[in-house]
N, C-alpha and C. Protein backbone atom coordinates (compact mmCIF):
# COMPACT_ATOMS: atom_id res chain seq x y z
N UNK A 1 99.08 116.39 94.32
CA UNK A 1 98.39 115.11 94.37
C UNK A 1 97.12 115.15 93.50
N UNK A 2 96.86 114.15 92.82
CA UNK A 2 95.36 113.92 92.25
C UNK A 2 94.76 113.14 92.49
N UNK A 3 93.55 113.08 92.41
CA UNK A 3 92.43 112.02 93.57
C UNK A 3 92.22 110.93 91.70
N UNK A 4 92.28 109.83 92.16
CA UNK A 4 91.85 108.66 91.76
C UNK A 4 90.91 108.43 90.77
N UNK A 5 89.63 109.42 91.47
CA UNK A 5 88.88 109.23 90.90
C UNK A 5 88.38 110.04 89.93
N UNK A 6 88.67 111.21 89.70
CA UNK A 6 89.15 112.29 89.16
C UNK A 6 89.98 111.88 87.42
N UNK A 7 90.59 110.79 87.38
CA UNK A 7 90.82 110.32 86.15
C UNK A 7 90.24 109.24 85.35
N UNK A 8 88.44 109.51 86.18
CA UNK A 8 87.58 108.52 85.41
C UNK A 8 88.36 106.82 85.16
N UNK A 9 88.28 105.91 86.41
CA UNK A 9 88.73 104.75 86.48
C UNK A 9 87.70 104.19 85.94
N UNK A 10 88.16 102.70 85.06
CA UNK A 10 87.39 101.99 84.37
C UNK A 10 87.26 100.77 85.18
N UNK A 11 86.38 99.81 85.24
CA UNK A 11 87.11 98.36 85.41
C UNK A 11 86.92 97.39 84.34
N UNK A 12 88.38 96.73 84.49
CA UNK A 12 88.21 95.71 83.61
C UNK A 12 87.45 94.28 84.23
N UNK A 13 86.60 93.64 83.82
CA UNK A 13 85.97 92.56 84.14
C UNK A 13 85.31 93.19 86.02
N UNK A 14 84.20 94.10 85.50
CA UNK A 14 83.47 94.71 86.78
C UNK A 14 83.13 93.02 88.00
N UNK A 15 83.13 93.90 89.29
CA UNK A 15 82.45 92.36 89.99
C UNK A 15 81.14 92.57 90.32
N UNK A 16 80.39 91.63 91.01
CA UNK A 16 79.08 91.63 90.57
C UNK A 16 78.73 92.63 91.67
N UNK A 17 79.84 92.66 92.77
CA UNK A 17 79.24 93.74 93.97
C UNK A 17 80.07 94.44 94.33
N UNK A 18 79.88 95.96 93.82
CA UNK A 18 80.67 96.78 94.13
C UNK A 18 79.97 98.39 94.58
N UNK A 19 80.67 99.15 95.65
CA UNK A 19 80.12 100.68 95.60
C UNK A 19 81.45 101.19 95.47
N UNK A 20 81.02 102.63 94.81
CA UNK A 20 82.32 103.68 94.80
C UNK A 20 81.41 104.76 95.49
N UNK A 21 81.78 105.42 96.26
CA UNK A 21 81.50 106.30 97.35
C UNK A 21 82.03 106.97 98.31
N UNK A 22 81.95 108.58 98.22
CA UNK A 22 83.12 109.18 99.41
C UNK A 22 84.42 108.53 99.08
N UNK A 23 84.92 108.77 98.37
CA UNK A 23 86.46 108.90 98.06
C UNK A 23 86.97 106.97 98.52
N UNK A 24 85.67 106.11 98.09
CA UNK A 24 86.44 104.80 98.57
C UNK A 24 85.89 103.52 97.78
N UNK A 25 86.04 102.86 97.27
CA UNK A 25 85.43 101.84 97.12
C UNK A 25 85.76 100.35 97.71
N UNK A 26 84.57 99.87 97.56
CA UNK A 26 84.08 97.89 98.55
C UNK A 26 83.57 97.51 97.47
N UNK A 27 84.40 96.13 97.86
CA UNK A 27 83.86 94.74 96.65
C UNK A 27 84.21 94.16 97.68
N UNK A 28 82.90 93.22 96.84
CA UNK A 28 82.58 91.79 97.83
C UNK A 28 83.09 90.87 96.59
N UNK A 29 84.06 90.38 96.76
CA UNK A 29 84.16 89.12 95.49
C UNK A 29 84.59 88.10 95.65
N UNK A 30 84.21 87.92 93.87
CA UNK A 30 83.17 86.71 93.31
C UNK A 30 84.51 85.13 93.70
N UNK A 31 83.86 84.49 93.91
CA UNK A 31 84.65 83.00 93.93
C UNK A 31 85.30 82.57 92.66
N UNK A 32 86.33 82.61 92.56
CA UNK A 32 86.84 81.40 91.14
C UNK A 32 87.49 82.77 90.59
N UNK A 33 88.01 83.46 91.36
CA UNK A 33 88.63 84.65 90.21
C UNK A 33 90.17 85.03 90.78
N UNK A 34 90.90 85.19 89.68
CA UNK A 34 92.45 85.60 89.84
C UNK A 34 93.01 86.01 88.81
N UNK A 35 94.80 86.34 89.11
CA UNK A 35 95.78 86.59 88.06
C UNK A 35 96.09 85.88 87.98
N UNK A 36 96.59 84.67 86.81
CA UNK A 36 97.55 84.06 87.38
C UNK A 36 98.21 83.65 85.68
N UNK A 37 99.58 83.33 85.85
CA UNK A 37 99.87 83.00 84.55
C UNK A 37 101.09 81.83 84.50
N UNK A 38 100.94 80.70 83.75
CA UNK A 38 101.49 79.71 83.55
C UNK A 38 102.34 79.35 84.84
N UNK A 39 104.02 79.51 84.44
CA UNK A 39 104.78 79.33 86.07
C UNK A 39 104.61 77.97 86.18
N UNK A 40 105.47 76.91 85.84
CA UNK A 40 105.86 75.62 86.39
C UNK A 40 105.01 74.14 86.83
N UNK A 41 103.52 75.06 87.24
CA UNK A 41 102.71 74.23 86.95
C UNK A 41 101.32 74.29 86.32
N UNK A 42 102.02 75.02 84.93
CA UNK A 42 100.58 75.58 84.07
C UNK A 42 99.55 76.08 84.20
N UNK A 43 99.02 76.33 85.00
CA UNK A 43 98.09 76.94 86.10
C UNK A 43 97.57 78.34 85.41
N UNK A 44 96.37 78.43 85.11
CA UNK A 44 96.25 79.97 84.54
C UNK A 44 94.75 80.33 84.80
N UNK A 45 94.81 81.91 85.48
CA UNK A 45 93.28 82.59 85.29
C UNK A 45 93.57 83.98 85.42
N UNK A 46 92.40 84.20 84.38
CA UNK A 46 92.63 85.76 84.12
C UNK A 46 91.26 86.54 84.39
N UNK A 47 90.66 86.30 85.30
CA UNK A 47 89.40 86.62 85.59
C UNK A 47 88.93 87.72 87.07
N UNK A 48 89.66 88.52 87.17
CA UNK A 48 89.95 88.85 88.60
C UNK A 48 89.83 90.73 88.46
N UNK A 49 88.79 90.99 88.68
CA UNK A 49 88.42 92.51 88.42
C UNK A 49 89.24 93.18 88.94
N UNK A 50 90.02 94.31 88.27
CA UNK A 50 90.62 95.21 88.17
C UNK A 50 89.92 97.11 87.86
N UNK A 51 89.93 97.48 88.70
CA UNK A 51 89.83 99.35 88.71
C UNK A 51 90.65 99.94 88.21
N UNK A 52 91.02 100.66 87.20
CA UNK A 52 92.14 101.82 86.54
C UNK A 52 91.72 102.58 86.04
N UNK A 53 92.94 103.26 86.05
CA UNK A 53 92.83 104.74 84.96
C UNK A 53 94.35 104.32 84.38
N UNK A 54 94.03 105.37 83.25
CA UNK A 54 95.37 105.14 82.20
C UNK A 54 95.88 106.15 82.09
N UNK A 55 97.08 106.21 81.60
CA UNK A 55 98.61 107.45 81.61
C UNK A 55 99.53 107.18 80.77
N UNK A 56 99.82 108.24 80.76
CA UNK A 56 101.27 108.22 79.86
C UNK A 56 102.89 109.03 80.51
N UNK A 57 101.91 108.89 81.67
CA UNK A 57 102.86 109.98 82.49
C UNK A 57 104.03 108.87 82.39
N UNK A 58 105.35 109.30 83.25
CA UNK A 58 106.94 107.96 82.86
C UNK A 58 106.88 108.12 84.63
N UNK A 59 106.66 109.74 85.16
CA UNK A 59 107.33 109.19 86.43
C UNK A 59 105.94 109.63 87.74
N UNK A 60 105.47 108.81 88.55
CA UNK A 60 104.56 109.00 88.95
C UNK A 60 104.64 108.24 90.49
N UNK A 61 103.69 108.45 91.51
CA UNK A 61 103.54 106.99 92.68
C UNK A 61 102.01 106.98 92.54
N UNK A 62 101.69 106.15 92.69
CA UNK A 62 100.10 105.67 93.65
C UNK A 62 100.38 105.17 94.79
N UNK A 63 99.47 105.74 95.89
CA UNK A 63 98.88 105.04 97.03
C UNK A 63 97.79 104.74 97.05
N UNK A 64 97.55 103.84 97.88
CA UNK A 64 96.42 103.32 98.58
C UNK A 64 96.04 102.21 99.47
N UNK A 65 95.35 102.79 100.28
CA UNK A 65 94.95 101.88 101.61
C UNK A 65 93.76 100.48 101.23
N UNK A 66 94.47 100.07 101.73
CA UNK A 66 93.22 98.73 101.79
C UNK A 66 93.23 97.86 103.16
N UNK A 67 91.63 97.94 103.27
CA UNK A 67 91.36 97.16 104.73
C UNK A 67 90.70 95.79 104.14
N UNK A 68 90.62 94.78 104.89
CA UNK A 68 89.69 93.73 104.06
C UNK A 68 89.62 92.54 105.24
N UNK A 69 88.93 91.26 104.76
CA UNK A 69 88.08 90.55 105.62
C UNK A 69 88.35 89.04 105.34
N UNK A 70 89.37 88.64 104.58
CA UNK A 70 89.71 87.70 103.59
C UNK A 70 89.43 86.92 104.63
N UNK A 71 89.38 85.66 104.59
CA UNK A 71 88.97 84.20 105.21
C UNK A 71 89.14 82.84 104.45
N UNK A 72 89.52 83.16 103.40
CA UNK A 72 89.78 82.01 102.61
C UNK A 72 90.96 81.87 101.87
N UNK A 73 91.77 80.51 101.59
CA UNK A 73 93.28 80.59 100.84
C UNK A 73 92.85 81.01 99.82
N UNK A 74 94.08 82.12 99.72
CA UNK A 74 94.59 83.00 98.48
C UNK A 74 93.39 84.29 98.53
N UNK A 75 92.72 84.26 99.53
CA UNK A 75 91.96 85.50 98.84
C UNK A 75 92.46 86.85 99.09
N UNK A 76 92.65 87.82 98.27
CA UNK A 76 93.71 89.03 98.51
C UNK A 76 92.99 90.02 97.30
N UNK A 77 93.15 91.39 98.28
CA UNK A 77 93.65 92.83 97.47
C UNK A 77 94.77 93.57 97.43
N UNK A 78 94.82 94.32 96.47
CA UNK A 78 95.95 95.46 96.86
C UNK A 78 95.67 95.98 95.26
N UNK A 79 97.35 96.26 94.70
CA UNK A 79 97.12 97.55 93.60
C UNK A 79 97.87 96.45 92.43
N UNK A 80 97.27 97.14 91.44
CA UNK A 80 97.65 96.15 90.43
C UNK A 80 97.93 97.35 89.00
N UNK A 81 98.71 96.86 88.14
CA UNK A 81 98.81 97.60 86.87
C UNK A 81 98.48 96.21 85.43
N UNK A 82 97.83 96.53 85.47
CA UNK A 82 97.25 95.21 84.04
C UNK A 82 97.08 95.79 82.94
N UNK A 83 98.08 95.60 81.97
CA UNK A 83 97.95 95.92 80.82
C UNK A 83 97.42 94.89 79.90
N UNK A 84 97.64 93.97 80.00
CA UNK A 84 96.83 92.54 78.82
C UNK A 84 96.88 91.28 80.00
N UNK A 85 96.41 90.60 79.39
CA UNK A 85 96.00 88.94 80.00
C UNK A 85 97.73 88.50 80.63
N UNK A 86 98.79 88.96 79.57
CA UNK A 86 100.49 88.13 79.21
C UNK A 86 101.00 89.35 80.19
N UNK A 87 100.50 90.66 80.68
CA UNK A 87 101.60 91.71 81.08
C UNK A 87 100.63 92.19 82.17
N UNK A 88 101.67 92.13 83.56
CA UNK A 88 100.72 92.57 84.70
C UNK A 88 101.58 92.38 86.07
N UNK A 89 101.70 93.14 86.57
CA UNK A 89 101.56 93.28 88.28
C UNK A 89 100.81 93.47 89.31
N UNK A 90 100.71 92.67 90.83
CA UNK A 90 99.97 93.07 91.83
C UNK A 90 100.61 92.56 92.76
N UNK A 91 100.58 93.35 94.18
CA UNK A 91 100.85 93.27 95.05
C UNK A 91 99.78 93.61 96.25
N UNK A 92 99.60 92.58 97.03
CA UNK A 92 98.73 92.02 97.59
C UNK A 92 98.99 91.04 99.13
N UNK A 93 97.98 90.92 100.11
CA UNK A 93 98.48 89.96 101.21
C UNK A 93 97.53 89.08 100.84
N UNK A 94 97.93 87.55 100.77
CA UNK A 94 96.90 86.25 100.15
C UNK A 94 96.61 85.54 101.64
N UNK A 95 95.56 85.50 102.02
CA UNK A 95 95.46 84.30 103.17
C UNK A 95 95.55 83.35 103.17
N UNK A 96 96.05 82.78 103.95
CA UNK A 96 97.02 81.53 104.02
C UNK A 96 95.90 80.43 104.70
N UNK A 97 96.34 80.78 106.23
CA UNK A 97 95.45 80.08 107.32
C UNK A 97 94.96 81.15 108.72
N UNK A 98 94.70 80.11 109.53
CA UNK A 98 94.35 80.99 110.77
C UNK A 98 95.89 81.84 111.24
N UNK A 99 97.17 81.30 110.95
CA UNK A 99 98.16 81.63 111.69
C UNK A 99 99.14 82.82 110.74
N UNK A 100 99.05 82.58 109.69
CA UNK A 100 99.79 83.24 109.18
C UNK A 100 99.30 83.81 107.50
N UNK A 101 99.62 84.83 106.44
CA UNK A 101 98.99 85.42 104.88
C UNK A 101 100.83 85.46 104.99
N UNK A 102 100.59 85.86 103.26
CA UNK A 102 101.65 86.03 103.03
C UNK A 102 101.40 87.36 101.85
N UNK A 103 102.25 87.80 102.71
CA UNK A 103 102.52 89.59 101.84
C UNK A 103 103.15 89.80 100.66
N UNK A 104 102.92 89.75 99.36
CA UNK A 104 103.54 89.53 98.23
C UNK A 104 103.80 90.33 96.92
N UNK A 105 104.04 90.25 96.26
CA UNK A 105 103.76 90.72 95.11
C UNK A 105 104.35 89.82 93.83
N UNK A 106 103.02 89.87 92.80
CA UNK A 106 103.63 88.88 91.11
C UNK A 106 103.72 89.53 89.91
N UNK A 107 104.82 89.69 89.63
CA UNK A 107 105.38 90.15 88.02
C UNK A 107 104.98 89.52 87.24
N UNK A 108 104.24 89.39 85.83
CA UNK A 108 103.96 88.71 85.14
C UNK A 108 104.15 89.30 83.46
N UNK A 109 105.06 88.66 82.69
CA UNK A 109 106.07 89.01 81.32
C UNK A 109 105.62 88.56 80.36
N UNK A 110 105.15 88.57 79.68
CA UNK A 110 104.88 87.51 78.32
C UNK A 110 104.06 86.35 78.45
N UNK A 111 103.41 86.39 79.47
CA UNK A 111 102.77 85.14 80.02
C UNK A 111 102.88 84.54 81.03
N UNK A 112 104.37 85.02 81.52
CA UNK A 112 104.75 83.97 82.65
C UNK A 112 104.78 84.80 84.17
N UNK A 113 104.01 84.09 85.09
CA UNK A 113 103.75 84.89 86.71
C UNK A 113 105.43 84.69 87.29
N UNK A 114 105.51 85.46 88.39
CA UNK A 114 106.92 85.13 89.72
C UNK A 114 106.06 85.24 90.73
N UNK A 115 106.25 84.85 91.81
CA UNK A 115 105.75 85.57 93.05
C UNK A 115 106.95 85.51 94.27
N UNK A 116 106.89 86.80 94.74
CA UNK A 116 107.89 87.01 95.92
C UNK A 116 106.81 86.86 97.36
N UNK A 117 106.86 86.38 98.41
CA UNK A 117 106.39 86.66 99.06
C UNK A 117 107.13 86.44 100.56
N UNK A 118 106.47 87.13 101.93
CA UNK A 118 107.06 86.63 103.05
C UNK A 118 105.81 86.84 104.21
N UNK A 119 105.40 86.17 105.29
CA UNK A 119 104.91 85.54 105.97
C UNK A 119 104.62 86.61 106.88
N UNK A 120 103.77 87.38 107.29
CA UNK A 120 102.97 88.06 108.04
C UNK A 120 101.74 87.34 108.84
N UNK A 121 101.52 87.72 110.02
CA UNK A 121 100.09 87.41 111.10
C UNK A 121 99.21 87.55 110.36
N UNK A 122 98.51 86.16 109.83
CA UNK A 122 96.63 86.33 109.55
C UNK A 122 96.37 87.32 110.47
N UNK A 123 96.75 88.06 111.54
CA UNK A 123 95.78 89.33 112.09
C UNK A 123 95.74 90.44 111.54
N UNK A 124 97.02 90.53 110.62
CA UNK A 124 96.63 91.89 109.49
C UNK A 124 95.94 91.87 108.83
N UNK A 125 94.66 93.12 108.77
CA UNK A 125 93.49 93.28 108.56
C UNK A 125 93.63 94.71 107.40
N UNK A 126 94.90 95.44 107.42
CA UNK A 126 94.93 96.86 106.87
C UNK A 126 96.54 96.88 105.99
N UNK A 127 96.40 97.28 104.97
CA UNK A 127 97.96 97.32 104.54
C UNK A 127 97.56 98.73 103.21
N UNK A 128 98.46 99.25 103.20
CA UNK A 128 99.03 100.45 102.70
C UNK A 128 99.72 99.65 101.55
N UNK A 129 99.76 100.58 100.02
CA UNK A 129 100.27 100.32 99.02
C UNK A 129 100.86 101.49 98.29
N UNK A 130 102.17 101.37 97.65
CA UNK A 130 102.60 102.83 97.07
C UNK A 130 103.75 101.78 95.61
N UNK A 131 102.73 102.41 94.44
CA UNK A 131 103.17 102.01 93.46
C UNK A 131 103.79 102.93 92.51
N UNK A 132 105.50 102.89 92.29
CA UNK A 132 106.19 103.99 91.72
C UNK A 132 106.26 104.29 90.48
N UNK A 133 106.35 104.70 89.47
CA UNK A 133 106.90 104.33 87.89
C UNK A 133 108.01 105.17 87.75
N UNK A 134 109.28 104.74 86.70
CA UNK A 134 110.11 104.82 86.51
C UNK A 134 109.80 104.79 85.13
N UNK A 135 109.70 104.91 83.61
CA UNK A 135 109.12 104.51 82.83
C UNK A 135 108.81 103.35 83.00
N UNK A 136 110.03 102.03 82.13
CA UNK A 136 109.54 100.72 82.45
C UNK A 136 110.04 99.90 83.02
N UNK A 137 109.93 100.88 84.17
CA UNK A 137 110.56 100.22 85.76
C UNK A 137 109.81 100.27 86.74
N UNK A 138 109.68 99.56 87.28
CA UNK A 138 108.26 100.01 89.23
C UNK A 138 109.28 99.45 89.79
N UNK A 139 108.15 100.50 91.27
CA UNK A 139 108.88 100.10 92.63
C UNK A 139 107.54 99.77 93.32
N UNK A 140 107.07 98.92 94.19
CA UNK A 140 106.34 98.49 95.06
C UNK A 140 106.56 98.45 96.26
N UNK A 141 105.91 99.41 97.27
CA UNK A 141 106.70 99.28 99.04
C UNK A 141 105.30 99.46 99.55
N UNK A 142 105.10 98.96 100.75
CA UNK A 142 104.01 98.81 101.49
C UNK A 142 104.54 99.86 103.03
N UNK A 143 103.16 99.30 103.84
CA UNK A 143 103.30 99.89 105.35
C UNK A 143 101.87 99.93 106.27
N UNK A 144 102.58 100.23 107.08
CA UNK A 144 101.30 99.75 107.88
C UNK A 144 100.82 101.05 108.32
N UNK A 145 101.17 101.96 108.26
CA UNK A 145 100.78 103.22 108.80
C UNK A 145 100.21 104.60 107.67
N UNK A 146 101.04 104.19 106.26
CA UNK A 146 100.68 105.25 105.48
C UNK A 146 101.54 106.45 105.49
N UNK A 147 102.68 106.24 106.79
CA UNK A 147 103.52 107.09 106.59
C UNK A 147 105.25 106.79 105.90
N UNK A 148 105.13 105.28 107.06
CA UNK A 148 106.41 104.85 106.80
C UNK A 148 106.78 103.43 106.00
N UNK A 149 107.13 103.79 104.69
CA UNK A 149 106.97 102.88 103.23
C UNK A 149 108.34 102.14 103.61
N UNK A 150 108.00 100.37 103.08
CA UNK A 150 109.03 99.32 103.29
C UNK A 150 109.04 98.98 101.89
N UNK A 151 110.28 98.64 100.99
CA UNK A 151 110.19 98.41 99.59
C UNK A 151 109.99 96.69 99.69
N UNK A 152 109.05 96.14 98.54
CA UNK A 152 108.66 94.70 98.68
C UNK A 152 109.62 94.43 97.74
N UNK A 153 109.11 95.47 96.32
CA UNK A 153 110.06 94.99 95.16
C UNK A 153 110.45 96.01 93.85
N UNK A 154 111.68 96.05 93.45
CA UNK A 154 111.77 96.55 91.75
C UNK A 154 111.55 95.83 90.94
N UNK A 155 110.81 96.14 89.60
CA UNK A 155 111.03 95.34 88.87
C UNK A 155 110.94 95.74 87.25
N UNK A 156 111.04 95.09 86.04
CA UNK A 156 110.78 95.66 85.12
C UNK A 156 109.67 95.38 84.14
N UNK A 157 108.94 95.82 83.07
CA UNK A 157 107.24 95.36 82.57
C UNK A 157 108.23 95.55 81.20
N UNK A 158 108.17 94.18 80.29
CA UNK A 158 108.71 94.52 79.20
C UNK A 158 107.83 95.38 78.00
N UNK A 159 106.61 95.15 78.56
CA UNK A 159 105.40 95.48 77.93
C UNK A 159 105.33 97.34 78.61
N UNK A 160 105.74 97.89 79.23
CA UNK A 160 105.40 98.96 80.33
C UNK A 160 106.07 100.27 80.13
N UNK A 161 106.45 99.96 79.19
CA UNK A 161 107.12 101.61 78.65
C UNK A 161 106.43 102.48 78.04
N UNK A 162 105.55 102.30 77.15
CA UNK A 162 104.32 103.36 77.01
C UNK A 162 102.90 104.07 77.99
N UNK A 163 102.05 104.19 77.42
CA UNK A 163 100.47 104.20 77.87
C UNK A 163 100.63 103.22 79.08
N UNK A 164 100.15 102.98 80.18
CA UNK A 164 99.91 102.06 81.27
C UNK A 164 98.37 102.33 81.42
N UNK A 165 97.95 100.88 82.63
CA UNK A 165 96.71 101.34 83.13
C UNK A 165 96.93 100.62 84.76
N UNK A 166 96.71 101.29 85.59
CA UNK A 166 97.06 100.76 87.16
C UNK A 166 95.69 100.81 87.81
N UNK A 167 95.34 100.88 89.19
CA UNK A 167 94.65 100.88 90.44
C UNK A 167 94.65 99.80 91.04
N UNK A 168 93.84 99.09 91.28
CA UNK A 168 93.22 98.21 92.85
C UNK A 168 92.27 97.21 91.92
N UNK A 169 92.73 95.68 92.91
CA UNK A 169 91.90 94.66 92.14
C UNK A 169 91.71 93.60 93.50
N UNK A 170 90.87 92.54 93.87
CA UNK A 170 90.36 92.15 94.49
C UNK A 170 89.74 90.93 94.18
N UNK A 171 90.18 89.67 94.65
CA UNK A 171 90.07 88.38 94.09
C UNK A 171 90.00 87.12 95.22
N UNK A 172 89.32 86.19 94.94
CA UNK A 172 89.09 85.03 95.59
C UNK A 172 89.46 83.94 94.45
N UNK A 173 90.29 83.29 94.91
CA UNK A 173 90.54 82.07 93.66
C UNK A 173 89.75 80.73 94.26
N UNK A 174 89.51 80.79 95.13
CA UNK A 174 88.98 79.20 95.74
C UNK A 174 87.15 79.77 96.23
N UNK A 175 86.39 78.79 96.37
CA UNK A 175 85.06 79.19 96.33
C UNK A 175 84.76 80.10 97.68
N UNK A 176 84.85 81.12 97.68
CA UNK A 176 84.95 82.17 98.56
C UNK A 176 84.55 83.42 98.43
N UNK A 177 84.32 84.43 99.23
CA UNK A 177 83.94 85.95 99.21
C UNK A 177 84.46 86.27 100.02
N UNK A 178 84.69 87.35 100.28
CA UNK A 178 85.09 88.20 100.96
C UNK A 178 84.52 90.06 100.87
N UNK A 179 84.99 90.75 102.14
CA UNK A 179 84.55 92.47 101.55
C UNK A 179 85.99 93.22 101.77
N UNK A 180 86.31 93.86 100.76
CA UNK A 180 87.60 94.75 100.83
C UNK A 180 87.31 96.58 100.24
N UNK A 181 88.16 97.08 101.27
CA UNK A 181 87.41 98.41 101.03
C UNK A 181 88.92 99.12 100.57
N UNK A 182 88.86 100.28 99.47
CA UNK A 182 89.82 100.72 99.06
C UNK A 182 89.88 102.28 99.66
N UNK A 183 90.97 103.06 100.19
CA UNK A 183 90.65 104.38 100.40
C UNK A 183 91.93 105.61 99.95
N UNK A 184 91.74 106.25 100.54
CA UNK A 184 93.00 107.53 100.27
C UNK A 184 93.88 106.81 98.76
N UNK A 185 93.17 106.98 97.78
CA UNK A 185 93.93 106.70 96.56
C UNK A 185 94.24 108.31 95.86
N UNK A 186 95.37 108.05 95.78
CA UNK A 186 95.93 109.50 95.14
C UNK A 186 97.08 109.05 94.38
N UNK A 187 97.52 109.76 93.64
CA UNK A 187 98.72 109.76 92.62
C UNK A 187 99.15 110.83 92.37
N UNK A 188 100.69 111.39 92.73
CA UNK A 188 101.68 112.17 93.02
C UNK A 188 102.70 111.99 92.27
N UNK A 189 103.48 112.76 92.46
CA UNK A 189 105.16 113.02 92.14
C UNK A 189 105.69 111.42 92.88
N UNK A 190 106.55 110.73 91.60
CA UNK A 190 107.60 109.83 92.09
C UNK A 190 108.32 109.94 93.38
N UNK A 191 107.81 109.08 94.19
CA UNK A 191 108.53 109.25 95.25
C UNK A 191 109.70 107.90 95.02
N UNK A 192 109.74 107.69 94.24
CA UNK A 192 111.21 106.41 93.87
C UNK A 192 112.11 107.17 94.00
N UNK A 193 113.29 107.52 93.84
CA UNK A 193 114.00 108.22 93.90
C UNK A 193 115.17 107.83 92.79
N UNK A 194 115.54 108.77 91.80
CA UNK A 194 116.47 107.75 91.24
C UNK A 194 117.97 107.42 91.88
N UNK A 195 118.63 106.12 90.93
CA UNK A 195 119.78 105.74 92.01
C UNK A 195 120.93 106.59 91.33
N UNK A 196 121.96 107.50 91.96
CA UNK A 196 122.71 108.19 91.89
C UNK A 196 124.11 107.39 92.43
């Protein structure tokens, strides 16, 4: 395993409040910020701070824990791989309302977003992330415990076959804040498994 931080993470578009400390980092963030790309009703922002390190490794996982405090629609963390504005993934729980977030993850190709998502208790407060590479293939599976991984999604980055850059990003799209804390980030041996 290698610690996170250990491969000198950059961020792209820093937020205005952040600590890295003891193996974890908290952002409080900024209002008016997201991924988002075209998708049916033209809709686009690319303003939504992102943490990485970069690789060239083909076969790899990341984990990492995230706890957070969201209170407002759409505001969400989790792990993201952003290579340009047009090429990007994250998977993330977005708050919905008092009753229910929705647990998701969005592929985004040449410009254009997907989003898969399904309907979890606004009382989840903690979610686990484990992001696979295949070269330019991922796997995305979550959990609630850190032990026992549920797959959300495969998918492919047409852009994602070389150099990558991944970690943890943290966003409010509607006038909102929130505090989200990132922890146990490590990156290991592929735990994808290939299909035989």
């Amino acid at each position: 395993m290698a610690d996170f931080f250990q491969q000198n993470p950059v961020w792209t578009r820093p937020p205005q409040r952040f600590t890295i400390a003891d193996g974890q980092v908290e952002v409080v963030t900024d209002p008016g910020t997201d991924l988002w790309q075209r998708t049916y009703y033209g809709f686009r922002n690319d303003n939504a701070p992102v943490l990485q390190v970069r690789t060239e490794e083909r076969y790899f996982s990341f984990t990492v824990r995230t706890r957070f405090e969201s209170k407002r629609r759409f505001d969400q963390c989790g792990v993201a791989l952003y290579l340009d504005s047009e090429n990007w993934l994250k998977a993330s729980i977005e708050y919905e309302n008092g009753d229910y977030q929705r647990l998701g993850s969005v592929v985004t190709n040449h410009g254009y977003s997907d989003w898969a998502t399904t309907d979890i208790p606004a009382s989840v407060r903690e979610m686990w992330y484990r992001l696979s590479r295949r070269e330019s293939d991922y796997c995305i599976e979550c959990s609630e415990d850190g032990v026992h991984f549920r797959q959300m999604r495969i998918c492919h980055l047409w852009e994602g076959a070389g150099e990558i850059t991944f970690g943890i990003y943290a966003c409010s799209p509607e006038q909102s804040s929130f505090r989200a804390v990132f922890s146990d980030l490590e990156i290991g041996p592929c735990r994808w498994e290939a299909h035989v």
